[in-house]
N, C-alpha and C. Protein backbone atom coordinates (compact mmCIF):
# COMPACT_ATOMS: atom_id res chain seq x y z
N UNK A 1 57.26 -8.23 26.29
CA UNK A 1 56.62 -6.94 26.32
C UNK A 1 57.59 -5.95 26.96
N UNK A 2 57.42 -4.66 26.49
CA UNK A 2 58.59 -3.62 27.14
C UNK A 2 57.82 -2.64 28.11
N UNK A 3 58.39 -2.47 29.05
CA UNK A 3 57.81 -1.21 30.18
C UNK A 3 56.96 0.07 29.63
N UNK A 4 57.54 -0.23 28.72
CA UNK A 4 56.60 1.05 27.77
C UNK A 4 55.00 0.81 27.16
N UNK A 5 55.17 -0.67 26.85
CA UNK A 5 53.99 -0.86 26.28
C UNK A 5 53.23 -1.52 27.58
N UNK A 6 53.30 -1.78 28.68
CA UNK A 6 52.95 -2.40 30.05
C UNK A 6 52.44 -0.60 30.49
N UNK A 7 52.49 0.06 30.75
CA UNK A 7 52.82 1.49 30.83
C UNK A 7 51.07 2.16 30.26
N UNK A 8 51.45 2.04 29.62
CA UNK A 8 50.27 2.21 28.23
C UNK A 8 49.22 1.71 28.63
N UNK A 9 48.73 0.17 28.94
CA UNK A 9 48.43 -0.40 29.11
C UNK A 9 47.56 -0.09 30.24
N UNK A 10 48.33 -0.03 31.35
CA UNK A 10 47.99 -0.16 32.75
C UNK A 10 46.78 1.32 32.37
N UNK A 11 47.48 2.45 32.00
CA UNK A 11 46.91 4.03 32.34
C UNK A 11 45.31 3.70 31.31
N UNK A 12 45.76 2.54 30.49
CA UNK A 12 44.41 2.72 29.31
C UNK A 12 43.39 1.62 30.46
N UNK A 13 43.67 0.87 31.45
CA UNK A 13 42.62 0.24 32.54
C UNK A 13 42.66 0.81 33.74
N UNK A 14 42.77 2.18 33.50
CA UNK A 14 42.66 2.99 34.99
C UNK A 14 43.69 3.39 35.91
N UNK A 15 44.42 2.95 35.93
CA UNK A 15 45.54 3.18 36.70
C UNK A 15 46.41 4.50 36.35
N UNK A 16 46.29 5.32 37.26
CA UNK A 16 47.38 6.93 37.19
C UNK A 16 48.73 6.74 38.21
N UNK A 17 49.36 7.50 37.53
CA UNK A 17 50.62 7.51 38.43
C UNK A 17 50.76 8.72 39.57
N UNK A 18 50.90 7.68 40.60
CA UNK A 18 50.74 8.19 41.86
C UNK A 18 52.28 9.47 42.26
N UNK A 19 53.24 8.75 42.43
CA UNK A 19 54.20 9.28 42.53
C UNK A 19 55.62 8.63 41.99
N UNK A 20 56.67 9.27 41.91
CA UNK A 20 57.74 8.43 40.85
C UNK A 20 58.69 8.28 42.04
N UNK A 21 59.16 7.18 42.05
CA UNK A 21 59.95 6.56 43.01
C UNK A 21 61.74 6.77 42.36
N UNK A 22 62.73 6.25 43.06
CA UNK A 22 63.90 6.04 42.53
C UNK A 22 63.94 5.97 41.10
N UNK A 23 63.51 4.56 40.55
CA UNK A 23 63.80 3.74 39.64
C UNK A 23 62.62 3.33 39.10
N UNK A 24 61.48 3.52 39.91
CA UNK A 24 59.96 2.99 39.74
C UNK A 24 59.00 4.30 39.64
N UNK A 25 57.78 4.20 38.91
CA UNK A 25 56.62 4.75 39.01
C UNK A 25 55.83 4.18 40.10
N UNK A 26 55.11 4.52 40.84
CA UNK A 26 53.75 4.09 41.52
C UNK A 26 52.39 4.54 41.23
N UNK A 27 52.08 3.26 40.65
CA UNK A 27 50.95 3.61 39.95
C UNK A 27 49.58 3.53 41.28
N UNK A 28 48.40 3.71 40.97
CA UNK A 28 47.00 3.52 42.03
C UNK A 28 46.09 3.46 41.06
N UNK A 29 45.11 2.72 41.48
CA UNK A 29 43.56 2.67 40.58
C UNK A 29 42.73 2.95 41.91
N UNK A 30 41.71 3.70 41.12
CA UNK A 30 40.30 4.46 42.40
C UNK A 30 39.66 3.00 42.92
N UNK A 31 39.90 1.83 42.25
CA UNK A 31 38.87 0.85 42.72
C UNK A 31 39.72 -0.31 43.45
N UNK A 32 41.48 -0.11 43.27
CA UNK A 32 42.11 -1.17 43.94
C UNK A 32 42.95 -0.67 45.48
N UNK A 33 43.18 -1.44 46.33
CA UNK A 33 43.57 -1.66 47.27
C UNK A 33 44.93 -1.06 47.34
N UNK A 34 45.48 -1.53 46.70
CA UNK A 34 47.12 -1.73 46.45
C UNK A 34 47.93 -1.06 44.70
N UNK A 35 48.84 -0.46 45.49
CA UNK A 35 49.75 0.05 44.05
C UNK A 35 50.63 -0.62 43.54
N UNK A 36 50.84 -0.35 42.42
CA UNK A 36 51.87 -1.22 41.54
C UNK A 36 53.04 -0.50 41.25
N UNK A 37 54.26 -0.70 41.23
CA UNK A 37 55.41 -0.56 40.85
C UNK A 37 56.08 -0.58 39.28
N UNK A 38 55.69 0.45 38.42
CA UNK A 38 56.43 -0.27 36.77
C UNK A 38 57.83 0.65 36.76
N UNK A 39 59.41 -0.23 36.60
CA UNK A 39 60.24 0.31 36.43
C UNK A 39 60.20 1.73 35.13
N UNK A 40 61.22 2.37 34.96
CA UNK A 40 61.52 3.49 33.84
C UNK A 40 62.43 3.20 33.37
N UNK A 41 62.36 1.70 32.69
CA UNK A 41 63.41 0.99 31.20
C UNK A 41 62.57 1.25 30.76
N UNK A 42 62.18 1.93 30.08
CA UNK A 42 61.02 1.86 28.60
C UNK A 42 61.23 0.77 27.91
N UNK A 43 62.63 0.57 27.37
CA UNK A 43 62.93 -0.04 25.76
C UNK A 43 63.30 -1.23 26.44
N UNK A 44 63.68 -1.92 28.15
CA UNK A 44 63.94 -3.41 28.32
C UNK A 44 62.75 -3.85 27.86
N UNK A 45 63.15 -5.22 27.57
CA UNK A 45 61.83 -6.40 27.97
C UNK A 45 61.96 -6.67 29.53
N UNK A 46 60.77 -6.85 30.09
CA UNK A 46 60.29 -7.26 31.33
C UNK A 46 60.75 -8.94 31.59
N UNK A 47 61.20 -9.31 33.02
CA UNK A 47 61.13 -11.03 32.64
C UNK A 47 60.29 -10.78 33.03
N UNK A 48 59.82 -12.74 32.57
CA UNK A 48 58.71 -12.99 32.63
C UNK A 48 57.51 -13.66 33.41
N UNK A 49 58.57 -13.84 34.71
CA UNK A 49 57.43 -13.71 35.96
C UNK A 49 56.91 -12.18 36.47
N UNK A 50 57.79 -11.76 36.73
CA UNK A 50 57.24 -10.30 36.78
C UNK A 50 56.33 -9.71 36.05
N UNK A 51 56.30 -10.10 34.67
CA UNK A 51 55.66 -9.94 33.70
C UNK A 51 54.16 -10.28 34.13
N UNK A 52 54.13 -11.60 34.49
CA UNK A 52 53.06 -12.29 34.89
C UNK A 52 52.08 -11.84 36.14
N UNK A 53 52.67 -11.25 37.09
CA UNK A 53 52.28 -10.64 38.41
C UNK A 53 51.62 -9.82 37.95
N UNK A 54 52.51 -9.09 37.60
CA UNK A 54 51.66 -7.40 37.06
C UNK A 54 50.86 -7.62 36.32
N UNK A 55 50.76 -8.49 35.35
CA UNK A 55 49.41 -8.55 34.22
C UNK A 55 48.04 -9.20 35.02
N UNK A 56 48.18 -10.14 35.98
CA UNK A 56 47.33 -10.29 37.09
C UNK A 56 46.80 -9.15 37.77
N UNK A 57 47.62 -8.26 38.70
CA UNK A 57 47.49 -7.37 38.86
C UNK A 57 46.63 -6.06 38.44
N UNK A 58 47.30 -5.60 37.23
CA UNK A 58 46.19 -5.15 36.09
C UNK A 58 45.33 -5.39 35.84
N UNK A 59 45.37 -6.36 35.39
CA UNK A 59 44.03 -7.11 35.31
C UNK A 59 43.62 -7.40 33.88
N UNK A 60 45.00 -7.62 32.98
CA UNK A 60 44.34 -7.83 31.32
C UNK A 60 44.99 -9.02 31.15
């Protein structure tokens, strides 16, 4: 999956972007605790533990 379509994703289960970091977005959801980090490679593929965190995370 590419940052772009993870991206998409996240904003279509709630999550807005908080503020843009270096290299990273910071994302927040009104109902979670904790923010998430999605780099600005659009077009990499993600590996795929990372991959895995964040989709936990998210929650899809």
């Amino acid at each position: 999956m590419k940052w772009s379509e993870l991206r998409r994703i996240a904003e279509n289960k709630g999550w807005y972007l908080y503020r843009r970091g270096g290299r990273h977005d910071i994302y927040r959801h009104k109902e979670k605790d904790y923010p998430i980090e999605i780099e600005r490679h659009d077009s990499q593929e993600i590996r795929q533990g990372l991959f895995y965190k964040l989709k936990k995370q998210i929650g899809f």
